[in-house]
Protein backbone atom coordinates (compact mmCIF):
# COMPACT_ATOMS: atom_id res chain seq x y z
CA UNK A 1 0.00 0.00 0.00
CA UNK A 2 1.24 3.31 -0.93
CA UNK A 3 1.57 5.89 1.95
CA UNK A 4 -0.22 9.13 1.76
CA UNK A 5 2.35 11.35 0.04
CA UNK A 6 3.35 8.32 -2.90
CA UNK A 7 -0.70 8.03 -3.45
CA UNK A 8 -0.87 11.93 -3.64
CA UNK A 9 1.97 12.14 -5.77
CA UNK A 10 0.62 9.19 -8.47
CA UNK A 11 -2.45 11.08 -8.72
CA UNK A 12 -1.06 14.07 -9.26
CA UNK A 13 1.82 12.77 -12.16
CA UNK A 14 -0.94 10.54 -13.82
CA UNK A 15 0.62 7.75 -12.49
CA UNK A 16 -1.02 4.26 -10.59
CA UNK A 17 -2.07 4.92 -7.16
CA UNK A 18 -4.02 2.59 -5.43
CA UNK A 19 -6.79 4.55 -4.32
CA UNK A 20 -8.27 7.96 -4.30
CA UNK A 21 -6.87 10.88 -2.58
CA UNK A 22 -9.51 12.42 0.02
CA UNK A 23 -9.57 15.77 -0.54
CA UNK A 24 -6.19 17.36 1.11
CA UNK A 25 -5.03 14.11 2.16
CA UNK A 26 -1.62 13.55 1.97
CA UNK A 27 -0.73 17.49 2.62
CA UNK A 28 -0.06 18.67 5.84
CA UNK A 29 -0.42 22.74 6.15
CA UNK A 30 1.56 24.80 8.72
CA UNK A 31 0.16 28.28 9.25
CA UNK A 32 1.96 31.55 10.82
CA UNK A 33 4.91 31.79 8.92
CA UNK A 34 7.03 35.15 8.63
CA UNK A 35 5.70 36.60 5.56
CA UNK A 36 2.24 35.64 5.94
CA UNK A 37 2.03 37.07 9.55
CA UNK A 38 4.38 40.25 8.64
CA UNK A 39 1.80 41.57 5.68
CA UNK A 40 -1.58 39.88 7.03
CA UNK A 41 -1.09 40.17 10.88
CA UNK A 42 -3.02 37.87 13.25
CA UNK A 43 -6.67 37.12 11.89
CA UNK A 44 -9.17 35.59 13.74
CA UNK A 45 -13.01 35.45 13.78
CA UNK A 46 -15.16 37.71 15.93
CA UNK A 47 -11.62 40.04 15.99
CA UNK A 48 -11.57 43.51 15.88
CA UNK A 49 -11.09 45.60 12.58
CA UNK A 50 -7.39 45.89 11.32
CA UNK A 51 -5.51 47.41 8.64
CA UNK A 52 -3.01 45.03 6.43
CA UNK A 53 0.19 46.30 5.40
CA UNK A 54 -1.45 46.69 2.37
CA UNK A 55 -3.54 49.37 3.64
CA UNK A 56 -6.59 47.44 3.35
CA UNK A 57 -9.23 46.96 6.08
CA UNK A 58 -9.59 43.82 6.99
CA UNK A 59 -13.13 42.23 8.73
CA UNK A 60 -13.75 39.16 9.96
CA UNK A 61 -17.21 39.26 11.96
CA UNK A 62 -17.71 36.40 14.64
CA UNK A 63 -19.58 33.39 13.12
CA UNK A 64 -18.32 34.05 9.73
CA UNK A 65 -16.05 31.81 7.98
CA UNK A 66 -13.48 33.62 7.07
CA UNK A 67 -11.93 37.12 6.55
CA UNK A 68 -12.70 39.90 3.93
CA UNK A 69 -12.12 43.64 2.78
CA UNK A 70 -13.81 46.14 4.30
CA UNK A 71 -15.69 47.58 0.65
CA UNK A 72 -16.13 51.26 1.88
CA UNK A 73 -12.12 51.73 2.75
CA UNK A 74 -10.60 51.63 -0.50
CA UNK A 75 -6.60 52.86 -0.17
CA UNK A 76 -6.24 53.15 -3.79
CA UNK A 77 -8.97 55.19 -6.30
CA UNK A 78 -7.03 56.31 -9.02
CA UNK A 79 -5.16 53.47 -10.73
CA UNK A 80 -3.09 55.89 -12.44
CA UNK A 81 -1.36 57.24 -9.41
CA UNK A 82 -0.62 54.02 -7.86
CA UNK A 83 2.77 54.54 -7.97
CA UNK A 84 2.10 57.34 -5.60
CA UNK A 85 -0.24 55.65 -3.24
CA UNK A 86 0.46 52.37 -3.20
CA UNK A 87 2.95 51.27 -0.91
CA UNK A 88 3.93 47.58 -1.35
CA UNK A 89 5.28 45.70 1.57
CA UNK A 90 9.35 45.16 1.72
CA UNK A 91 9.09 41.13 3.05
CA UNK A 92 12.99 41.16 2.36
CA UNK A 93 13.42 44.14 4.71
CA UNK A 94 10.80 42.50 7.27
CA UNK A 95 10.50 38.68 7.26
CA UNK A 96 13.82 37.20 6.36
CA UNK A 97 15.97 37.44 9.50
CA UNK A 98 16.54 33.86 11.01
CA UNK A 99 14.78 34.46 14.47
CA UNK A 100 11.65 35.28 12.88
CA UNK A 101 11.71 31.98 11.06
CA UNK A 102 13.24 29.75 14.27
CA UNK A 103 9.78 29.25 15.88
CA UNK A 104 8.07 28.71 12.58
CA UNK A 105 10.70 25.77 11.46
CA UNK A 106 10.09 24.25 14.85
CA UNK A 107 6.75 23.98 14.09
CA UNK A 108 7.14 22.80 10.75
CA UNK A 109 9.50 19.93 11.82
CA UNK A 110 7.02 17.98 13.69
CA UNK A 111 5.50 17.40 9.61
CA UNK A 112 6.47 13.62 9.02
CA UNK A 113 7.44 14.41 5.37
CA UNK A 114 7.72 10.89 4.99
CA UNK A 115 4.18 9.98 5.04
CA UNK A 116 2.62 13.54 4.30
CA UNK A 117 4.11 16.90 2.15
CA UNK A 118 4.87 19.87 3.83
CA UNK A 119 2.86 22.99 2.29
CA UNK A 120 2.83 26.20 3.08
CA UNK A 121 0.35 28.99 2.55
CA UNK A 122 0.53 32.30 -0.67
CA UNK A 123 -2.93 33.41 0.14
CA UNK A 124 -4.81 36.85 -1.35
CA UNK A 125 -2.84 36.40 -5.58
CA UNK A 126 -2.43 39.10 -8.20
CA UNK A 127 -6.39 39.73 -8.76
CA UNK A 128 -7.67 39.31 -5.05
CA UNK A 129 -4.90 41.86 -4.48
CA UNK A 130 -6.09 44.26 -7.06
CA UNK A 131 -9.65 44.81 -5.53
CA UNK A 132 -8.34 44.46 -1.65
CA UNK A 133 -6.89 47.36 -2.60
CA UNK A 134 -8.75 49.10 -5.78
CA UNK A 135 -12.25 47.75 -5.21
CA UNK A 136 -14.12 45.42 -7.31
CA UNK A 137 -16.01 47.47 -9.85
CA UNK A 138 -13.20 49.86 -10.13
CA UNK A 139 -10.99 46.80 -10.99
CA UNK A 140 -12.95 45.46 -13.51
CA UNK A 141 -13.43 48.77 -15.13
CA UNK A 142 -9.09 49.47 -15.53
CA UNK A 143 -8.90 46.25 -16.94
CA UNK A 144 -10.95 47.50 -19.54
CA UNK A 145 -10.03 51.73 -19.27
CA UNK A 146 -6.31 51.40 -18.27
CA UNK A 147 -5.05 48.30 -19.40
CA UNK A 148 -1.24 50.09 -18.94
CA UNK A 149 -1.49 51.26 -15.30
CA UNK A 150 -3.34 47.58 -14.47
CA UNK A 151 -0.29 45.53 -16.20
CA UNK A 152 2.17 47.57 -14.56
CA UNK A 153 0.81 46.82 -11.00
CA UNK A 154 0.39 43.95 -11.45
CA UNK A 155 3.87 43.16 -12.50
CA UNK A 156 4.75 44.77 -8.90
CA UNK A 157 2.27 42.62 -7.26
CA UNK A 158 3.77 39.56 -8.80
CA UNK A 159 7.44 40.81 -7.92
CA UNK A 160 6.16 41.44 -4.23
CA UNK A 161 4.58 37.60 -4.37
CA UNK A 162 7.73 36.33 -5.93
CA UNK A 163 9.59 37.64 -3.20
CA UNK A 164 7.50 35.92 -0.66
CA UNK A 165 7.90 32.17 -2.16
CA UNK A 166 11.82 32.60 -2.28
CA UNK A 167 11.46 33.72 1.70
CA UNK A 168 9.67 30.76 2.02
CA UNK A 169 11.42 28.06 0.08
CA UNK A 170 14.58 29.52 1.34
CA UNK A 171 13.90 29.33 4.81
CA UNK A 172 11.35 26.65 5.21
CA UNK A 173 11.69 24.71 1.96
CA UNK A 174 8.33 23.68 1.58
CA UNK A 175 7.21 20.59 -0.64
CA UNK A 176 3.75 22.46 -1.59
CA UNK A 177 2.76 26.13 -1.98
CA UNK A 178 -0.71 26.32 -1.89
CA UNK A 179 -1.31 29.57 -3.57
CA UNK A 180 -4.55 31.61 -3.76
CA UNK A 181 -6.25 33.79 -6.46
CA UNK A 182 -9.79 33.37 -7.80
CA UNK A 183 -9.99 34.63 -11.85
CA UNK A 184 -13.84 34.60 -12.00
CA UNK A 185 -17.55 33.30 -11.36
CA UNK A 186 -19.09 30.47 -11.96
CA UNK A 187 -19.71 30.83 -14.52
CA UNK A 188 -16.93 33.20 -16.50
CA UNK A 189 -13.73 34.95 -15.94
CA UNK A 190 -13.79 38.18 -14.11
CA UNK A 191 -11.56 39.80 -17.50
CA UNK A 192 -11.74 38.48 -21.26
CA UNK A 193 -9.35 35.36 -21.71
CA UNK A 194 -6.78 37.93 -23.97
CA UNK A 195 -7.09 40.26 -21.10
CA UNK A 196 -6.03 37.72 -18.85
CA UNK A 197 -3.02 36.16 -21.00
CA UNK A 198 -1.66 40.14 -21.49
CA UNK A 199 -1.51 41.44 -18.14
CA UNK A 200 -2.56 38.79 -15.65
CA UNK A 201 -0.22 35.96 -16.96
CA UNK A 202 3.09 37.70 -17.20
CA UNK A 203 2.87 38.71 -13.72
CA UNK A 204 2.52 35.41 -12.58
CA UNK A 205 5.44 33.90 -14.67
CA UNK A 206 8.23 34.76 -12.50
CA UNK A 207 6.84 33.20 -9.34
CA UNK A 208 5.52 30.39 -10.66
CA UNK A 209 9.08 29.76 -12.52
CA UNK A 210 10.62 30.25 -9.23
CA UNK A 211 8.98 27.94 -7.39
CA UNK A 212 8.82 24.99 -10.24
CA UNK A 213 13.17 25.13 -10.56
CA UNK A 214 12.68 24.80 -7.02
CA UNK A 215 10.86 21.48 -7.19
CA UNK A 216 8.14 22.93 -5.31
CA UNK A 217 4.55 21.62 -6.43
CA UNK A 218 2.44 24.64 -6.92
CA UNK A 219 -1.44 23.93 -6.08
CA UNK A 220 -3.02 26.72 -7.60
CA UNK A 221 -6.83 27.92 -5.81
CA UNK A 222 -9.24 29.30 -7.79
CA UNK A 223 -12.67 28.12 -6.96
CA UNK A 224 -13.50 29.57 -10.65
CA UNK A 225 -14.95 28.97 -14.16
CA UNK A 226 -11.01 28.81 -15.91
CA UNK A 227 -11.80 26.66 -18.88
CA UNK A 228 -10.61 29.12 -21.41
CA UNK A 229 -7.24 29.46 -19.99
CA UNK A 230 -6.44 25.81 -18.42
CA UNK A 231 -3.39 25.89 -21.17
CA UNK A 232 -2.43 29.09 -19.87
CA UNK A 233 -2.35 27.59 -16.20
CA UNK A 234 -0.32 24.78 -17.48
CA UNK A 235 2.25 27.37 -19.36
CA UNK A 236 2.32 28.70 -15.57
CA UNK A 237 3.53 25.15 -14.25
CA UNK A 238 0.70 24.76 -12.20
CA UNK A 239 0.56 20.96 -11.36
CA UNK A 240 -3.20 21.30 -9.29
CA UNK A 241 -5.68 23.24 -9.80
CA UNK A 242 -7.33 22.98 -6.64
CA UNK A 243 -11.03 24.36 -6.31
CA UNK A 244 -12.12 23.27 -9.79
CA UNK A 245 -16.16 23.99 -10.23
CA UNK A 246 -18.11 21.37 -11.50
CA UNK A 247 -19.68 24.13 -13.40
CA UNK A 248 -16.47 23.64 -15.55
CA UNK A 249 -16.86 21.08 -18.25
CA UNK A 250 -14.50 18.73 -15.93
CA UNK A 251 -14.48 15.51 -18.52
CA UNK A 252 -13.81 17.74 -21.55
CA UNK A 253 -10.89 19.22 -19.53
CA UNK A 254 -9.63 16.13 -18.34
CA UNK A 255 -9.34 15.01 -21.97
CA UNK A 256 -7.48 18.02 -22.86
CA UNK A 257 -5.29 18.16 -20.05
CA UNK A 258 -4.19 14.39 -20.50
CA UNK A 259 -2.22 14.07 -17.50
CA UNK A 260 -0.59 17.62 -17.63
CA UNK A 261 -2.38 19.02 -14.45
CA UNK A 262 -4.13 17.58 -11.92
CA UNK A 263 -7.70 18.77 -11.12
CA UNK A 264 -8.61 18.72 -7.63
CA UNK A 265 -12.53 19.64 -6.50
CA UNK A 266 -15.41 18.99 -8.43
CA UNK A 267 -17.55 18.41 -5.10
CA UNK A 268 -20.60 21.37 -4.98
CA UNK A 269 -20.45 23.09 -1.90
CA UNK A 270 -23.86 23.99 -2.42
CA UNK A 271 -24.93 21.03 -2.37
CA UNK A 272 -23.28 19.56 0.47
CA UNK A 273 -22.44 22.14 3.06
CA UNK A 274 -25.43 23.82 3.99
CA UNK A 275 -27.22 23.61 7.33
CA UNK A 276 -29.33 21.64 6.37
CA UNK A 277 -27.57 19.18 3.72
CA UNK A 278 -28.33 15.49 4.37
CA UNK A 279 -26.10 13.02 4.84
CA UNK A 280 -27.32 11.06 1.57
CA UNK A 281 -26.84 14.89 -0.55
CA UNK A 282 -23.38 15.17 0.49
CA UNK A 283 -22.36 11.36 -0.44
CA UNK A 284 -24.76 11.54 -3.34
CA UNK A 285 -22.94 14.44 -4.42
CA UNK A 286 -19.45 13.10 -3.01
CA UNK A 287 -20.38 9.61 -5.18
CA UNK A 288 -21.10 11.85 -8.49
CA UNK A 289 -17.51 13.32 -8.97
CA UNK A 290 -16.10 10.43 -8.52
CA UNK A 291 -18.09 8.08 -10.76
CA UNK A 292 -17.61 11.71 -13.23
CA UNK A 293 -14.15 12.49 -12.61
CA UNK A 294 -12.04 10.88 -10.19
CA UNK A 295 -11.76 7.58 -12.33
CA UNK A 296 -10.48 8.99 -15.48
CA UNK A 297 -7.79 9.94 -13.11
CA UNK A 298 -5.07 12.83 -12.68
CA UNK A 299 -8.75 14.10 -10.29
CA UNK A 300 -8.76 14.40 -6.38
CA UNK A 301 -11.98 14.80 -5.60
CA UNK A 302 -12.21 17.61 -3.18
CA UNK A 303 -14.64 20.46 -2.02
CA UNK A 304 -13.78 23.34 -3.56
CA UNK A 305 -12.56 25.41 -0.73
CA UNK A 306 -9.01 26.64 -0.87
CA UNK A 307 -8.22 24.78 2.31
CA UNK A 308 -9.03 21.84 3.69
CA UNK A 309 -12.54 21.35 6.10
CA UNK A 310 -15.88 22.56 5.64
CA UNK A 311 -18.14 25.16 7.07
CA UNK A 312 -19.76 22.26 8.87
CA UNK A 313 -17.38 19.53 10.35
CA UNK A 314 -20.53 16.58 9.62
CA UNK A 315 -19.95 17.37 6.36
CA UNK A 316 -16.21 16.86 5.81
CA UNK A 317 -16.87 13.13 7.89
CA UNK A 318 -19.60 12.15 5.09
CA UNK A 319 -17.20 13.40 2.39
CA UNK A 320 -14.16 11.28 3.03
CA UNK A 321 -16.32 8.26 4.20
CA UNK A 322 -17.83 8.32 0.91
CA UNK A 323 -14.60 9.05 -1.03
CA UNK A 324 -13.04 5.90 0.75
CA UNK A 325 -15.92 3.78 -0.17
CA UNK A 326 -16.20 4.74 -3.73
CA UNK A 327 -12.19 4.19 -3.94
CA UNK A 328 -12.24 0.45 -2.70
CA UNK A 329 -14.83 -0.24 -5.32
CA UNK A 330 -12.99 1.05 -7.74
CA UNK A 331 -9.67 -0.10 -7.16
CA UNK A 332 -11.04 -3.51 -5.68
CA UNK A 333 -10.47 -3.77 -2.00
């Protein structure tokens, strides 16, 4: 039997493992580090009201499930005097001297790397960064109004990202980055596809290079309708695309990937974490992806929330039940 990590990693390469990965199995994901605690500072539900170093308010009301930006503080309104306003966090100057990284490393030790991979955590990417700081509508509309001014930051965005994976592989050397940034709906990307390749790509090229000479597997969140630019995420080196929508045409991408990226998700969180979702929706729903998807293989089904567990802990207990039971059936045990 293969342990967690050689399972994960023939699922991910295409290769034979010998049952289905459930959901973030085989990953094991230390918080806290340096660089995400420098820039994002210590969030918590039900906390009060504070300012990244980003300038961006930051709320996280108690009984919510996670953290957002506050809409009516916007530090940035004119996209063509960013240069002036914007004032990008220096990690090198902040997060790279050793004693900031000696508790951290402790921590990340007590990973048994040879059963599960070490990941760490690139949350808030080049987009979810553009409207922390610029606001939604306004983004959308200087994608369209000042396509200049939006490449350029977020060319600086990516530099400021790419400077947080080298902290992190240099220090830490993690096996996974689990890296955040959601590119649309549903049911469409937030910006035209050509939009997308001319200023979005390029500014993730240089991080994403980075971290693949590195040997680091990049699991790439976006919990988003991508399926015109899944050979643009595979230019990138992405090797998961974790948070995949089953409102993507998953089969038809699985054909055209062939093996090159793994898809991870496909499980409808609509479905199957709600108050009141039954147990026999969520392995209904559970069973579906991977009758659909996880079979063809190079799939790990997943809900598609860019971390693991679920609003409602029930529901992450049905899930990987009903993985485990659907994977000895298929595999034969």
């Amino acid at each position: 039997m293969l342990s967690k990590r050689e399972n994960l990693l023939e699922t991910i390469r295409g290769g034979k493992p010998d049952r289905f990965v459930k959901q973030f199995e085989g990953t094991v994901m230390v918080p806290g580090d340096p660089v995400n605690f420098y820039v994002r500072g210590n969030r918590h539900p039900g906390m009060e009201p504070l300012y990244d170093r980003w300038g961006t308010r930051i709320l996280w009301p108690a009984g919510e499930p996670g953290a957002v930006p506050d809409p009516a503080v916007k530090p940035l309104h004119d996209i063509t005097k960013w240069k002036e306003v914007v004032k990008i966090p220096d990690l090198i100057a902040n997060a790279d001297a050793a004693e900031l990284w000696e508790p951290y490393l402790k921590r990340a030790e007590a990973v048994n790397r040879d059963e599960d991979y070490f990941m760490m955590f690139a949350p808030t990417g080049i987009f979810e960064r553009l409207h922390f700081i610029h606001g939604f509508e306004d983004t959308l509309m200087d994608f369209l109004i000042e396509p200049e001014f939006m490449a350029d930051l977020c060319m600086a965005i990516g530099e400021y990202r790419y400077n947080g994976y080298k902290l992190m592989v240099e220090h830490a050397h993690p096996e996974i980055m689990l890296a955040h940034d959601d590119w649309g709906s549903k049911t469409s990307l937030f910006v035209p596809p050509d939009s997308w390749r001319e200023i979005m790509k390029p500014a993730y090229k240089k991080g994403y290079d980075y971290l693949h000479e590195q040997g680091v597997i990049i699991m790439h969140h976006a919990d988003s309708f991508c399926e015109e630019i899944v050979e643009d995420m595979i230019d990138l080196h992405i090797d998961i695309w974790q948070g995949v929508l089953p409102q993507n045409d998953i089969p038809k991408l699985q054909k055209i990937i062939n093996g090159r990226m793994c898809l991870m998700g496909g499980i409808d969180a609509a479905i199957v974490d709600r108050d009141d979702s039954t147990e026999e929706e969520i392995r209904t729903e559970t069973r579906r992806v991977c009758k659909e998807y996880a079979v063809n293989g190079s799939f790990i089904p997943c809900i598609t929330y860019g971390g693991a567990g679920c609003i409602h802990h029930s529901t992450d207990v049905f899930i990987d039940d009903e993985i485990e039971k659907c994977s000895n059936e298929f595999f034969g045990k």
